[in-house]
C-alpha atoms as a PDB file:
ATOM      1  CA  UNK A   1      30.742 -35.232 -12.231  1.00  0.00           C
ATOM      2  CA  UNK A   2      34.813 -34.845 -11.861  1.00  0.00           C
ATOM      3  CA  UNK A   3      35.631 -34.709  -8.211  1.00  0.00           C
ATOM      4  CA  UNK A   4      37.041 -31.193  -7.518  1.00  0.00           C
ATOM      5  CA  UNK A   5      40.696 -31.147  -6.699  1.00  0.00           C
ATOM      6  CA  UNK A   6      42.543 -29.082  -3.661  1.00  0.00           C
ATOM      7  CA  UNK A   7      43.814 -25.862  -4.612  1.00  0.00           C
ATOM      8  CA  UNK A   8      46.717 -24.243  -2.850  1.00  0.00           C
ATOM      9  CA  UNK A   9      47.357 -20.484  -3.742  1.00  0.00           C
ATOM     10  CA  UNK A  10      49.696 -17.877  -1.967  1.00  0.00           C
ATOM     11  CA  UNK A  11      48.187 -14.956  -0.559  1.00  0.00           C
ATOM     12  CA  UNK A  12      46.823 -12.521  -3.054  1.00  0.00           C
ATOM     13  CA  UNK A  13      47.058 -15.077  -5.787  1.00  0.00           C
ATOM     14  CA  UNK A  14      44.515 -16.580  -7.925  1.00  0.00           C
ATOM     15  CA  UNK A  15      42.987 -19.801  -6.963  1.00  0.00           C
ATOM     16  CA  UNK A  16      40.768 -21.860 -10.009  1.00  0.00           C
ATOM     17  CA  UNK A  17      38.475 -24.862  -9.417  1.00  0.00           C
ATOM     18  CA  UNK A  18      37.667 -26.631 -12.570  1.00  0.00           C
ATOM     19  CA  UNK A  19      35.077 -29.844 -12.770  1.00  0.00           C
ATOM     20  CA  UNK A  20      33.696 -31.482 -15.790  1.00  0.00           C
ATOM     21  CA  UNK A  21      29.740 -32.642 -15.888  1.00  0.00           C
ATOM     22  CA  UNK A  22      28.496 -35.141 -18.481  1.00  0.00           C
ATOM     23  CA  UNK A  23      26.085 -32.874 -19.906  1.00  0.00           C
ATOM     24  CA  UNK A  24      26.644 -28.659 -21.153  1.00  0.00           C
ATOM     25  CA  UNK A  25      24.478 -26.161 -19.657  1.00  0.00           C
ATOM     26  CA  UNK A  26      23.784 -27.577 -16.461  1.00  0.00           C
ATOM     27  CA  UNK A  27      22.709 -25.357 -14.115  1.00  0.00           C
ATOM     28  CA  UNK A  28      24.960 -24.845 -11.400  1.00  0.00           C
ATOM     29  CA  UNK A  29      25.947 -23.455  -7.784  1.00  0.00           C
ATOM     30  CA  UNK A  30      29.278 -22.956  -6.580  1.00  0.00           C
ATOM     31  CA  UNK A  31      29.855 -22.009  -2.974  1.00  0.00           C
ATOM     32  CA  UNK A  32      32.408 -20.919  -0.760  1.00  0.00           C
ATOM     33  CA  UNK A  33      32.713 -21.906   2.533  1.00  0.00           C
ATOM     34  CA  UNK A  34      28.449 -22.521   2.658  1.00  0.00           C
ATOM     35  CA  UNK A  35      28.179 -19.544   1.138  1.00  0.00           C
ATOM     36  CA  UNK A  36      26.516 -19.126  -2.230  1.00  0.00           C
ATOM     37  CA  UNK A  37      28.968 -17.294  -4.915  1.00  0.00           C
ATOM     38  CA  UNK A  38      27.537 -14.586  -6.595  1.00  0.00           C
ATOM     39  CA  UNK A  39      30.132 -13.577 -10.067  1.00  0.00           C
ATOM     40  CA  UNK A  40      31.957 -10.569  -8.816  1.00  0.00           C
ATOM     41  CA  UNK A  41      35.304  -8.722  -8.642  1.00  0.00           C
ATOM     42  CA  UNK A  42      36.239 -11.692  -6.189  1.00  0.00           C
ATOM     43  CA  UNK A  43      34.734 -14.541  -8.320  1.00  0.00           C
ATOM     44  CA  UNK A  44      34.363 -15.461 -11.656  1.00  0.00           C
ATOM     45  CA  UNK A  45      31.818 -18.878 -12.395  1.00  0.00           C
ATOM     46  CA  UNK A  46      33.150 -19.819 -16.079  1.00  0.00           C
ATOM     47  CA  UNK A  47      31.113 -22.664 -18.738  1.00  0.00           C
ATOM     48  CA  UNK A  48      32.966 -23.890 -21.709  1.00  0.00           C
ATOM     49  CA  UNK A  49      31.015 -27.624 -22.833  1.00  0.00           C
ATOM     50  CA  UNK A  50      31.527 -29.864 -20.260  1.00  0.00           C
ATOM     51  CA  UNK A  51      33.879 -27.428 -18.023  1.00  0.00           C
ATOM     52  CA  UNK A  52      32.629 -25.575 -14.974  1.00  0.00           C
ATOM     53  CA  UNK A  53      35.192 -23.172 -13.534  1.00  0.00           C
ATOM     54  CA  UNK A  54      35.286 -21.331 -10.208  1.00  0.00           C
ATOM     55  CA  UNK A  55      38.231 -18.297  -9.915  1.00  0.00           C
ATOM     56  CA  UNK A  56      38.567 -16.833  -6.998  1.00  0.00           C
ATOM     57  CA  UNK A  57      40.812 -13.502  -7.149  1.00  0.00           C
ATOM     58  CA  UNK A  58      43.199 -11.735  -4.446  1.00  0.00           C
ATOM     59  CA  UNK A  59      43.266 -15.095  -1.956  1.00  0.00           C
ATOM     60  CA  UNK A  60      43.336 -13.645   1.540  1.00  0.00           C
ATOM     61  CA  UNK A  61      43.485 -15.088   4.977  1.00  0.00           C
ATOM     62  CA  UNK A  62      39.937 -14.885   5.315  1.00  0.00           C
ATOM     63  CA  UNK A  63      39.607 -17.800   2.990  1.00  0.00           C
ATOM     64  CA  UNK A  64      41.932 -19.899   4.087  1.00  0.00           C
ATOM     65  CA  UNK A  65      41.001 -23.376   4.514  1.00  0.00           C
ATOM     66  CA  UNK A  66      37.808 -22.625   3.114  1.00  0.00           C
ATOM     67  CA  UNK A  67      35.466 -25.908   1.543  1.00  0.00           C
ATOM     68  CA  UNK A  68      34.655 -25.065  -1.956  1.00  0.00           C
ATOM     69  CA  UNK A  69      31.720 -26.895  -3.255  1.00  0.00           C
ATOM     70  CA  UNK A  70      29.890 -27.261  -6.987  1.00  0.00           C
ATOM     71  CA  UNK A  71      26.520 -28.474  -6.833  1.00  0.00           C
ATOM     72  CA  UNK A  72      23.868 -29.769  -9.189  1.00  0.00           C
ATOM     73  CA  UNK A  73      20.497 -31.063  -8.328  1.00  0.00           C
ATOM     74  CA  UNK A  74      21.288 -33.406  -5.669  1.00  0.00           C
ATOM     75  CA  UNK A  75      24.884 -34.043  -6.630  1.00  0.00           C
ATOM     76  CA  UNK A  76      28.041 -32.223  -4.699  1.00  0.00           C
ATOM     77  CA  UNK A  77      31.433 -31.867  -5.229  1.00  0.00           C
ATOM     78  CA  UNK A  78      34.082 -30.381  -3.039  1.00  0.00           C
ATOM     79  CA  UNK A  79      37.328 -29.049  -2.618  1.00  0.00           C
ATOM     80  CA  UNK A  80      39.595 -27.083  -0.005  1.00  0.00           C
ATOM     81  CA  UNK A  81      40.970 -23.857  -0.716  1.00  0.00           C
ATOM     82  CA  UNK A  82      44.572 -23.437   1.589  1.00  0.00           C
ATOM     83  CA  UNK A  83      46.447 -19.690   1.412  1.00  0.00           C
ATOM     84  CA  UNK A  84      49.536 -19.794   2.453  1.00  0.00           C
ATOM     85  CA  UNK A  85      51.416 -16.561   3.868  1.00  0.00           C
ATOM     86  CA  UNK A  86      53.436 -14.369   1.556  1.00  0.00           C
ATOM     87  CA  UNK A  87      56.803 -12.806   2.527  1.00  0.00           C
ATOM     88  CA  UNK A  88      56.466  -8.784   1.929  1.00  0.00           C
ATOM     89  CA  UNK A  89      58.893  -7.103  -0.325  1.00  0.00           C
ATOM     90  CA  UNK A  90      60.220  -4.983   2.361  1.00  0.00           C
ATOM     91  CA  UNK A  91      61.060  -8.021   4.526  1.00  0.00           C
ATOM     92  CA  UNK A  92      62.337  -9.929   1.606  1.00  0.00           C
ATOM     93  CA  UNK A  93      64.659  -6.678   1.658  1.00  0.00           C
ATOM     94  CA  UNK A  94      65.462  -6.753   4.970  1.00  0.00           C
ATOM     95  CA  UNK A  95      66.667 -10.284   5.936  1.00  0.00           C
ATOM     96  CA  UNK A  96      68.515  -9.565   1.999  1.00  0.00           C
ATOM     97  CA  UNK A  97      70.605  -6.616   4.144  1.00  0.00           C
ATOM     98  CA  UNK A  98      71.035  -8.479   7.343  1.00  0.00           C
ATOM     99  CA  UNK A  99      74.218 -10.194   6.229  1.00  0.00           C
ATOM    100  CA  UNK A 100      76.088  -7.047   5.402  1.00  0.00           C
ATOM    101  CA  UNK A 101      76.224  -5.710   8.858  1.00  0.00           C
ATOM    102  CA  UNK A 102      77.639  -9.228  10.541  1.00  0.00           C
ATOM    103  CA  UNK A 103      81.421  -9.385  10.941  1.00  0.00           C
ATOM    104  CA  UNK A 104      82.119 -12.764  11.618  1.00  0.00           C
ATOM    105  CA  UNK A 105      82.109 -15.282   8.645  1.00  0.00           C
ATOM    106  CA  UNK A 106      80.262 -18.071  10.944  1.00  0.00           C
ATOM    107  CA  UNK A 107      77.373 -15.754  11.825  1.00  0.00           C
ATOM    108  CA  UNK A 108      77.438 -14.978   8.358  1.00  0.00           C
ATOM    109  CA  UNK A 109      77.184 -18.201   6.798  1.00  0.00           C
ATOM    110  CA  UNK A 110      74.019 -18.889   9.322  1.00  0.00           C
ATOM    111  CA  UNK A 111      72.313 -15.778   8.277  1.00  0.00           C
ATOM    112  CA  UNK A 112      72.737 -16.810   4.730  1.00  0.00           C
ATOM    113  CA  UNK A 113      71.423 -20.537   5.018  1.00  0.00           C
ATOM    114  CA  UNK A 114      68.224 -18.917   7.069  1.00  0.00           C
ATOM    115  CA  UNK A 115      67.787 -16.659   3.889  1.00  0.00           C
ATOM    116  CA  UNK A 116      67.911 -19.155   1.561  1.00  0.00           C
ATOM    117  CA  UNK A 117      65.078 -21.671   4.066  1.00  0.00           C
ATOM    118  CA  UNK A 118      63.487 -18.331   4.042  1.00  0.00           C
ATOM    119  CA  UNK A 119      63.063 -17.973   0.235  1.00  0.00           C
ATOM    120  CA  UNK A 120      62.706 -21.572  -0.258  1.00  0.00           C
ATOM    121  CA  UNK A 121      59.995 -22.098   2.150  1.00  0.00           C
ATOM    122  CA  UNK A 122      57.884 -18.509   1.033  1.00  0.00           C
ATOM    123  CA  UNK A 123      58.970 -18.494  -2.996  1.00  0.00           C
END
């Protein structure tokens, strides 16, 4: 069994976990934070061959750092889910329209280099 890898997702994003077995149709259980997964709006379980595929949709805060785990028979593998925050449109917007209400070109230049850490650090 491939180990499962990390998965790092931005909130409301799609995270996929993706293992291969030796052997198609195994049976399978895929859990989320000790929790069996069920398929649902939230998660999709996925077989093609040798590929077993967790998705879970719309990544919130209430999975964050959650252990993600495949198992079959007696053998488990696992992975950590991390969902990172997401600037909001309407404050993208607003630190966008700070700068044009600043007057002096050295406060303006700062404003500018904390919008661009901003979008670095959230895009």
């Amino acid at each position: 069994m491939k180990q499962l890898e990390n998965v790092e997702v931005i909130e409301k994003d799609t995270a996929k976990f993706v293992t291969q077995l030796s052997k198609p149709n195994e049976k399978v259980e895929w859990f989320v934070a000790g929790k069996k997964v069920e398929p649902s709006d939230k998660y999709e379980i996925e077989s093609h061959d040798l590929d077993y595929t967790l998705i879970i949709h719309d990544c919130g805060f209430q999975d964050d750092l959650a252990e993600v785990s495949l198992t079959i028979g007696d053998q488990k593998t696992t992975g950590q889910l991390t969902v990172l925050g997401n600037l909001s449109e309407s404050t993208f917007r607003h630190y966008s329209m700070t700068y044009m209400y600043v007057d002096k070109s050295d406060t303006l230049m700062l404003l500018l280099f904390y919008q661009l850490i901003v979008l670095c650090c959230f895009a």
